[in-house]
N, C-alpha and C. Protein backbone atom coordinates (compact mmCIF):
# COMPACT_ATOMS: atom_id res chain seq x y z
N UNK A 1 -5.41 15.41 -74.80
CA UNK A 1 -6.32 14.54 -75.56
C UNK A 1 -7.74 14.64 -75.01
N UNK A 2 -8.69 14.70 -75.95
CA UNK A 2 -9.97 14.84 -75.55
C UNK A 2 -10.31 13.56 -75.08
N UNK A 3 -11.53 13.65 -74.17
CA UNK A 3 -11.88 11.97 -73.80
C UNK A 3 -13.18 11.95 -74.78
N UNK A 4 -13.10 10.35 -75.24
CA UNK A 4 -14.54 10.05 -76.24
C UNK A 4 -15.42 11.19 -75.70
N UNK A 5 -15.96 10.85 -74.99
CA UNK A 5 -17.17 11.83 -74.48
C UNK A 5 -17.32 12.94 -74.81
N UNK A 6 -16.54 13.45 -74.75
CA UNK A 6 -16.44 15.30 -74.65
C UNK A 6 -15.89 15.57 -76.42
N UNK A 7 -16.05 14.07 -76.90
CA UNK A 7 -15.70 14.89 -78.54
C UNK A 7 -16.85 15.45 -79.17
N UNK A 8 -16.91 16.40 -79.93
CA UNK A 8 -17.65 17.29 -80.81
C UNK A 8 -17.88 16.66 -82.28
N UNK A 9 -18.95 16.06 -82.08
CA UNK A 9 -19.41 15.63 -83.90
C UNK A 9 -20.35 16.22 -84.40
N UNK A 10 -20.16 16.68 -85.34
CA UNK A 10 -20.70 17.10 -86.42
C UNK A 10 -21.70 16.19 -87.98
N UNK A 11 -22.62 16.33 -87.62
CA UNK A 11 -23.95 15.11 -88.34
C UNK A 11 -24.08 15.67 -89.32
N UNK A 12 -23.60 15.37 -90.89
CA UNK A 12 -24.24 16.37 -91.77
C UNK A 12 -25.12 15.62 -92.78
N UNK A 13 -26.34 15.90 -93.07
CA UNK A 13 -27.46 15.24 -93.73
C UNK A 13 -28.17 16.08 -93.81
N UNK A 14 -28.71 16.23 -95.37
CA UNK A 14 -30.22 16.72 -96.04
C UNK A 14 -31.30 16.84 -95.21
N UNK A 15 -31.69 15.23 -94.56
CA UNK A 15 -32.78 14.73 -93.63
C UNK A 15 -32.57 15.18 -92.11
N UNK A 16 -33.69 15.62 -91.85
CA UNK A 16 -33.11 15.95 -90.29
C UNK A 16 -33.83 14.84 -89.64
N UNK A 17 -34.25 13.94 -90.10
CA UNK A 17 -35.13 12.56 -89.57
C UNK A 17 -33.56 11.40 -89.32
N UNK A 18 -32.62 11.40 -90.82
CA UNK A 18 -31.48 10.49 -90.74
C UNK A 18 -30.55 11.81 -89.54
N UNK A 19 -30.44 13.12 -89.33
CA UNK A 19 -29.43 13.86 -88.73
C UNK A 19 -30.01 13.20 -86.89
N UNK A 20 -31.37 13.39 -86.84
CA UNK A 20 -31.60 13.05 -85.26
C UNK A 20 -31.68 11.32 -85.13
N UNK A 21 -31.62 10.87 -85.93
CA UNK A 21 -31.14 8.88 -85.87
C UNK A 21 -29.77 8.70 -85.14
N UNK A 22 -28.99 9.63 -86.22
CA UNK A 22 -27.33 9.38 -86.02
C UNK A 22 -27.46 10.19 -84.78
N UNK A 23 -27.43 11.72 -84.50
CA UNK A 23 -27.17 11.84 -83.37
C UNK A 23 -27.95 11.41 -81.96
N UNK A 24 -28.89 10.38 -82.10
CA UNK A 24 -29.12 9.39 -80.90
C UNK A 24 -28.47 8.18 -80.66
N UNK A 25 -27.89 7.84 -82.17
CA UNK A 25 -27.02 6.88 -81.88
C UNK A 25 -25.68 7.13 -81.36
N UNK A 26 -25.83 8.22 -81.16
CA UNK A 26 -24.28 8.72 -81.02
C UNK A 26 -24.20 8.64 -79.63
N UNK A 27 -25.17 9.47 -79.23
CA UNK A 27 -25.60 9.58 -77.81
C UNK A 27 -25.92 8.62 -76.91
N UNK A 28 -26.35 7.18 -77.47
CA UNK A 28 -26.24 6.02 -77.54
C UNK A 28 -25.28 5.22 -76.64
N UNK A 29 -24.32 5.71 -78.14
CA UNK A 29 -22.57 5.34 -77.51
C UNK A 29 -21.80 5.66 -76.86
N UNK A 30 -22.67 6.87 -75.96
CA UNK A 30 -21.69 7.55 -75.46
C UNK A 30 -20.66 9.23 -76.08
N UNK A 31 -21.37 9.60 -76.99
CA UNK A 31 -20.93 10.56 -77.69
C UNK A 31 -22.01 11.67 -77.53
N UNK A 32 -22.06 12.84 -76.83
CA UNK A 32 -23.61 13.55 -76.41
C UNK A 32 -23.34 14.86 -77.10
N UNK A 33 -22.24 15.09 -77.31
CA UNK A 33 -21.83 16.27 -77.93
C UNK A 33 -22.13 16.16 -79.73
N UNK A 34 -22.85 16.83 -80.08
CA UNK A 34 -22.84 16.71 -81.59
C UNK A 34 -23.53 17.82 -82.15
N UNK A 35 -23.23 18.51 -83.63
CA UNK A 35 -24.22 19.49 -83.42
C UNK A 35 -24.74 19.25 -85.43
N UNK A 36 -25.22 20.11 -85.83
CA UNK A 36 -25.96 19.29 -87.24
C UNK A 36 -26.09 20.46 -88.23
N UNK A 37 -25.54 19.69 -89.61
CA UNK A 37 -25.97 20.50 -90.48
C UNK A 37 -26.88 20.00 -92.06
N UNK A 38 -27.77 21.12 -92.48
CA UNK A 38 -28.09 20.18 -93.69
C UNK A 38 -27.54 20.08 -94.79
N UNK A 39 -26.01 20.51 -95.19
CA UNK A 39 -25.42 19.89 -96.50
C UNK A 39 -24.00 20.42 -96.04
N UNK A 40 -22.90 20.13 -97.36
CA UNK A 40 -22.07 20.76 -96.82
C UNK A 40 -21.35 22.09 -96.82
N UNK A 41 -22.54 22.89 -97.42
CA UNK A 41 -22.16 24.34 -97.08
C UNK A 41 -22.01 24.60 -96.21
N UNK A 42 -23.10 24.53 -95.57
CA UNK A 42 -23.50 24.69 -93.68
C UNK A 42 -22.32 24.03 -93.17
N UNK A 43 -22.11 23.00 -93.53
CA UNK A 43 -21.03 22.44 -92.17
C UNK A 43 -19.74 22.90 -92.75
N UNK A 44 -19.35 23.16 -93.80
CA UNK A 44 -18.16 23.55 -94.12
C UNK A 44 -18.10 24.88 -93.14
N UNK A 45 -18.87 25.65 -92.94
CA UNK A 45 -19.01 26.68 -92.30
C UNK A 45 -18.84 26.58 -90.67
N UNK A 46 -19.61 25.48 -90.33
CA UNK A 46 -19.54 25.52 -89.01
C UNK A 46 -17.88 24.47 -88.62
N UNK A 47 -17.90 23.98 -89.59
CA UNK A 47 -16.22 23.07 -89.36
C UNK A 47 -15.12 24.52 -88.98
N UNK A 48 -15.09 25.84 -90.29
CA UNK A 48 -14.19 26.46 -90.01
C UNK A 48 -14.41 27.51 -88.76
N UNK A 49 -15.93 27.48 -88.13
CA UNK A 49 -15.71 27.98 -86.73
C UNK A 49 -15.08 27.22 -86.04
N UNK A 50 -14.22 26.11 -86.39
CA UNK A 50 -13.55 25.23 -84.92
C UNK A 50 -14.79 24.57 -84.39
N UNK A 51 -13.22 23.70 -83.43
CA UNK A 51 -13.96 22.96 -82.07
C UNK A 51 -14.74 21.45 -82.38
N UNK A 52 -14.75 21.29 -83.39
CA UNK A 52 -15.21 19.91 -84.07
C UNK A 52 -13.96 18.95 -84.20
N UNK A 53 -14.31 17.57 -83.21
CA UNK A 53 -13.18 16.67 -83.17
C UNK A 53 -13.64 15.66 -84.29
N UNK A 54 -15.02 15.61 -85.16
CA UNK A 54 -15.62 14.02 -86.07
C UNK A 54 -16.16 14.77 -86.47
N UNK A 55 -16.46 14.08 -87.88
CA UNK A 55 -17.81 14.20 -88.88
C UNK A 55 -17.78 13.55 -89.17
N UNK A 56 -19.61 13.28 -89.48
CA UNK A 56 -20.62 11.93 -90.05
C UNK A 56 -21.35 12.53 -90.91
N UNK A 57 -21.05 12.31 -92.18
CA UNK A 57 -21.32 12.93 -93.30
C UNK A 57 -22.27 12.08 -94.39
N UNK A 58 -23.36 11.87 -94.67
CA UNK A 58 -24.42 11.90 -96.12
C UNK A 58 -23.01 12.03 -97.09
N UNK A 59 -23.68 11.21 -98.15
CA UNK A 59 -22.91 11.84 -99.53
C UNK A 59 -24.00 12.12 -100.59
N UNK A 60 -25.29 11.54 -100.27
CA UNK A 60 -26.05 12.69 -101.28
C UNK A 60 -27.09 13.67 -100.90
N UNK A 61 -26.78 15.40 -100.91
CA UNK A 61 -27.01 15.95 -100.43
C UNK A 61 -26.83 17.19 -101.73
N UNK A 62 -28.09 17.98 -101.37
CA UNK A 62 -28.14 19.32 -102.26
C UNK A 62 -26.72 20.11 -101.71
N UNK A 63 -26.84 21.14 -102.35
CA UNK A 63 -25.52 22.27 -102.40
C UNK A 63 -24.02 22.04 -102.73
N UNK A 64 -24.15 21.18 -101.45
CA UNK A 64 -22.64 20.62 -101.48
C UNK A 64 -22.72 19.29 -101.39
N UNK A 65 -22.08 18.29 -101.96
CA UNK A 65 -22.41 16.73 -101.31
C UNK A 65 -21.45 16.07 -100.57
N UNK A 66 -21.70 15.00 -100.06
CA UNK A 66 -20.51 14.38 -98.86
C UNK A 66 -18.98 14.56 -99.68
N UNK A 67 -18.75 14.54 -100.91
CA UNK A 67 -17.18 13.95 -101.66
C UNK A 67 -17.18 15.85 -101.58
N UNK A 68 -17.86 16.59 -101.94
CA UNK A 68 -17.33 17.79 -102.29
C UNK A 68 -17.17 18.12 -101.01
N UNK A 69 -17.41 18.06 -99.74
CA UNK A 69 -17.32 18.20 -98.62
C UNK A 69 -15.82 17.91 -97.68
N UNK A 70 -16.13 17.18 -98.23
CA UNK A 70 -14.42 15.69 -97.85
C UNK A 70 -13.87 16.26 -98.34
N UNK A 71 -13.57 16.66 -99.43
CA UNK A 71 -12.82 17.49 -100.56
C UNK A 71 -12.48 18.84 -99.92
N UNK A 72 -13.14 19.20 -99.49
CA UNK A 72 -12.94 20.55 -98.69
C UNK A 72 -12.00 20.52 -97.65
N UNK A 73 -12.41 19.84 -96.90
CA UNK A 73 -12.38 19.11 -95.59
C UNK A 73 -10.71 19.03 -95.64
N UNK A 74 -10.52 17.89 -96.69
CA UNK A 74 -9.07 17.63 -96.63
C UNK A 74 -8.38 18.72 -97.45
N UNK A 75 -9.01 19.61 -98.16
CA UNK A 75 -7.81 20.53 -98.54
C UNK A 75 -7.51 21.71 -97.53
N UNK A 76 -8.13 21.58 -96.49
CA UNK A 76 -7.92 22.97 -95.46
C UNK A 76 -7.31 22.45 -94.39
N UNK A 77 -5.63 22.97 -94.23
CA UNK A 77 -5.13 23.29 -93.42
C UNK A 77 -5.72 22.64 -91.98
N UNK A 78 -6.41 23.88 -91.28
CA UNK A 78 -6.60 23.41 -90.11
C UNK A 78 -7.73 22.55 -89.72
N UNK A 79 -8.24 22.16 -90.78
CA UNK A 79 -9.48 20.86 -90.45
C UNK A 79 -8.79 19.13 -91.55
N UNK A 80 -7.88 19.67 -92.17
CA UNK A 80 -7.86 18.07 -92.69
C UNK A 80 -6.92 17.04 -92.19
N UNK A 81 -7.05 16.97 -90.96
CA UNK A 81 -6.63 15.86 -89.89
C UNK A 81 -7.95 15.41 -89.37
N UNK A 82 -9.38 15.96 -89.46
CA UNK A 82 -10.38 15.61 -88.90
C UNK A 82 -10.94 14.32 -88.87
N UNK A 83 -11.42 13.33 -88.33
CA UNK A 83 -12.05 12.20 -89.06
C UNK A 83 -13.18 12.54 -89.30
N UNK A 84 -13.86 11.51 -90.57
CA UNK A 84 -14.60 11.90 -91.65
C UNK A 84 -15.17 10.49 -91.48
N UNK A 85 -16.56 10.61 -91.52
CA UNK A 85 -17.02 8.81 -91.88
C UNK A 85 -18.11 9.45 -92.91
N UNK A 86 -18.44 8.60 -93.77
CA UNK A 86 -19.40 8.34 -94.85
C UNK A 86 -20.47 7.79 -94.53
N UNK A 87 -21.81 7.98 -94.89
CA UNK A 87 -22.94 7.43 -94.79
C UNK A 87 -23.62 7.85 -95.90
N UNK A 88 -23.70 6.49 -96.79
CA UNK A 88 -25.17 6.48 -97.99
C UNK A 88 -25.64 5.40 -98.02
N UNK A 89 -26.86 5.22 -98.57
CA UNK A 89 -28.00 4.91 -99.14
C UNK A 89 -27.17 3.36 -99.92
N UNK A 90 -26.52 4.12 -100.53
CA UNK A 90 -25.93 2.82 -102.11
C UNK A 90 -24.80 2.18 -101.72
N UNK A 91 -24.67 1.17 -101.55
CA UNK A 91 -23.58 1.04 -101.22
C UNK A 91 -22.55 0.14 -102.62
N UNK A 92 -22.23 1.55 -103.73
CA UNK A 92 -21.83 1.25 -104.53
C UNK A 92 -20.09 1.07 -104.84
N UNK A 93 -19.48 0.18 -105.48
CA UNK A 93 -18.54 -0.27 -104.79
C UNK A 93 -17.37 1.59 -105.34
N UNK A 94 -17.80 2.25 -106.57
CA UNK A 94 -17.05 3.23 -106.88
C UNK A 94 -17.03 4.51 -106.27
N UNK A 95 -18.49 4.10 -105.44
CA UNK A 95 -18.43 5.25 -103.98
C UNK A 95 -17.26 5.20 -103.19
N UNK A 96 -17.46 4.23 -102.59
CA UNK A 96 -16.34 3.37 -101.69
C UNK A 96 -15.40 3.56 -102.23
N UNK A 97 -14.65 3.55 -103.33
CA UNK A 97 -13.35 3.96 -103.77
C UNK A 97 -13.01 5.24 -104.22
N UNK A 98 -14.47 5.93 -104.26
CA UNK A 98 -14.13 8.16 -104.01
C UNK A 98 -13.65 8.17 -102.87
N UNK A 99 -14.46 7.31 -102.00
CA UNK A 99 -14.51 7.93 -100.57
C UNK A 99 -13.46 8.20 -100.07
N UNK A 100 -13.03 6.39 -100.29
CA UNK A 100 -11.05 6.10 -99.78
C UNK A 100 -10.13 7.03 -100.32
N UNK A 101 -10.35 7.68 -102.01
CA UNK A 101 -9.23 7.73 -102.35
C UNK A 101 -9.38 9.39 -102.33
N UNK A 102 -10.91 10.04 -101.62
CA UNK A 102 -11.04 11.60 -100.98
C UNK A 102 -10.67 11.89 -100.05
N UNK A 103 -10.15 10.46 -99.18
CA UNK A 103 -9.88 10.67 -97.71
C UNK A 103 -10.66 10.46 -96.72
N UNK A 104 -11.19 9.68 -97.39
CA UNK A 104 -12.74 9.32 -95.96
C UNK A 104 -11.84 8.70 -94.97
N UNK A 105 -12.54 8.85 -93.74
CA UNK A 105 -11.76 7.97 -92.43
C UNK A 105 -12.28 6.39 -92.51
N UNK A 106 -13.34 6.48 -93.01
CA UNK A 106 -14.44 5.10 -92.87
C UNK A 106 -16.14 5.57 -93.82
N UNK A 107 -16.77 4.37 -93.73
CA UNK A 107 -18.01 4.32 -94.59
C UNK A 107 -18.84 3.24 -93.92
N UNK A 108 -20.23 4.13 -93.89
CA UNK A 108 -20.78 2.95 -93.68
C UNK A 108 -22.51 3.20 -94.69
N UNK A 109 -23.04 1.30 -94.25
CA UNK A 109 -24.46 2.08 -95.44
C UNK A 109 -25.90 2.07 -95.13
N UNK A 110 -26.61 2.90 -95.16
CA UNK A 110 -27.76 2.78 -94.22
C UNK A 110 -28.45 1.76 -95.23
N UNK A 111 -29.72 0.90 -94.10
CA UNK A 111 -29.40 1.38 -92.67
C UNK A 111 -28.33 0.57 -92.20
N UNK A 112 -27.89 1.33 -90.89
CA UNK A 112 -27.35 0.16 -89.90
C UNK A 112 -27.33 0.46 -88.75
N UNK A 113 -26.87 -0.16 -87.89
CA UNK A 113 -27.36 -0.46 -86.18
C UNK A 113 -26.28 0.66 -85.37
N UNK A 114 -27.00 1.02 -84.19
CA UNK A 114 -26.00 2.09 -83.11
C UNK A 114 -24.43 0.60 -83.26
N UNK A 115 -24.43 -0.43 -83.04
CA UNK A 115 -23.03 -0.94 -82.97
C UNK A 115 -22.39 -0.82 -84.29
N UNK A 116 -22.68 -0.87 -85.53
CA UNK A 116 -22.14 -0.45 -86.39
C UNK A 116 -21.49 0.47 -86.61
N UNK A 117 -22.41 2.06 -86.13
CA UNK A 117 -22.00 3.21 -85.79
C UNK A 117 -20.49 3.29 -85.00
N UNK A 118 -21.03 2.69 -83.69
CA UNK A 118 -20.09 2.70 -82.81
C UNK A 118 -19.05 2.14 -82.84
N UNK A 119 -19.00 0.90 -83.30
CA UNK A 119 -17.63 0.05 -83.94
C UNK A 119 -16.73 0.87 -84.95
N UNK A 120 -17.07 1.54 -85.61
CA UNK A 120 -16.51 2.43 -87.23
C UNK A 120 -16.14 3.80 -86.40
N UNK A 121 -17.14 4.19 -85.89
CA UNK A 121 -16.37 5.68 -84.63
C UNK A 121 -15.40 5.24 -83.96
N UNK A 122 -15.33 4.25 -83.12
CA UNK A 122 -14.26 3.47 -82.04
C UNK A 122 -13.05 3.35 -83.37
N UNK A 123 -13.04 2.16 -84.11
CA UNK A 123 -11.91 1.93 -84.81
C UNK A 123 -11.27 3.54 -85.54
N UNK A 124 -12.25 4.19 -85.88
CA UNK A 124 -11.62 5.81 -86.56
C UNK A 124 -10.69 6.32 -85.70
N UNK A 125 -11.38 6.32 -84.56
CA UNK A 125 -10.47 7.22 -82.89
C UNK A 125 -9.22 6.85 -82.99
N UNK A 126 -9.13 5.39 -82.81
CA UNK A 126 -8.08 4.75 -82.49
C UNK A 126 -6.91 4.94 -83.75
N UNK A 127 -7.17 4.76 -85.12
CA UNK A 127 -6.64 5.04 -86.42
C UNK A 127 -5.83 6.61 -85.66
N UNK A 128 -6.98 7.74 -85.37
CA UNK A 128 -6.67 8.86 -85.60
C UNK A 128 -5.74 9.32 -84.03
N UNK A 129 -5.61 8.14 -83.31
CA UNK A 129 -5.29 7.64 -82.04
C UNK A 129 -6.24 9.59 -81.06
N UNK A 130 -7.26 9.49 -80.88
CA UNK A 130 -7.88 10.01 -80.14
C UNK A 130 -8.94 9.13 -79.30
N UNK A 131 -8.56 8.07 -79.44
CA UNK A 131 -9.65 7.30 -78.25
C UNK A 131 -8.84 6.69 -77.13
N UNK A 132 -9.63 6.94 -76.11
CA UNK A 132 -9.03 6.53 -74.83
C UNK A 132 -8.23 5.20 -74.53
């Protein structure tokens, strides 16, 4: 089992202003490992190089968007055990019920605070029982 610390997240957002927020909040919490992409082409890509234990995923985003992502995500084999959290803008209630019923691990809606973050990462771990 990996320890929190040493897990590998993956930030995926359009904005690299919202990608370096989240990964300071991450870093924050105690999470220093993270690496970033801007939609989910890119990270679909860097997911199937391995080695990614989380993703913190945008859902509106050019190319690919957070649900087509998730969508990916959970139809592949060796990445759809991953946890997945959601982050938008809207917090519309039929998002929230793509998300759940795409397989999101969790959701949250900007803005919100490093404990928010960290509370929704902590409870995911534990769900996905990878937290200490």
């Amino acid at each position: 089992m990996t320890a929190p610390a040493d897990l590998k997240f993956l930030i995926v957002d359009d904005f690299s202003t919202m990608r370096r927020i989240v990964r300071n909040l991450l870093k924050e919490a105690g999470y220093a490992n993270a690496d970033e992409a801007e939609d989910g082409v890119v990270a679909l890509q860097k997911l199937q190089g391995g080695g990614f234990d989380f993703v913190v995923s945008d859902i509106n985003m050019p190319n690919m968007n957070g649900f087509d992502l998730l969508k990916a995500i959970r139809a592949d084999a060796s990445l759809k055990a991953l946890p997945v959290l959601m982050i938008t803008a809207e917090a519309r209630k039929e998002d929230i019920v793509l998300a759940a019923q795409s397989g999101a691990s969790g959701y949250i809606v900007k803005p919100f605070t490093k404990a928010t973050l960290e509370e929704k990462v902590v409870k995911i771990l534990q769900k996905h029982s990878m937290a200490a």
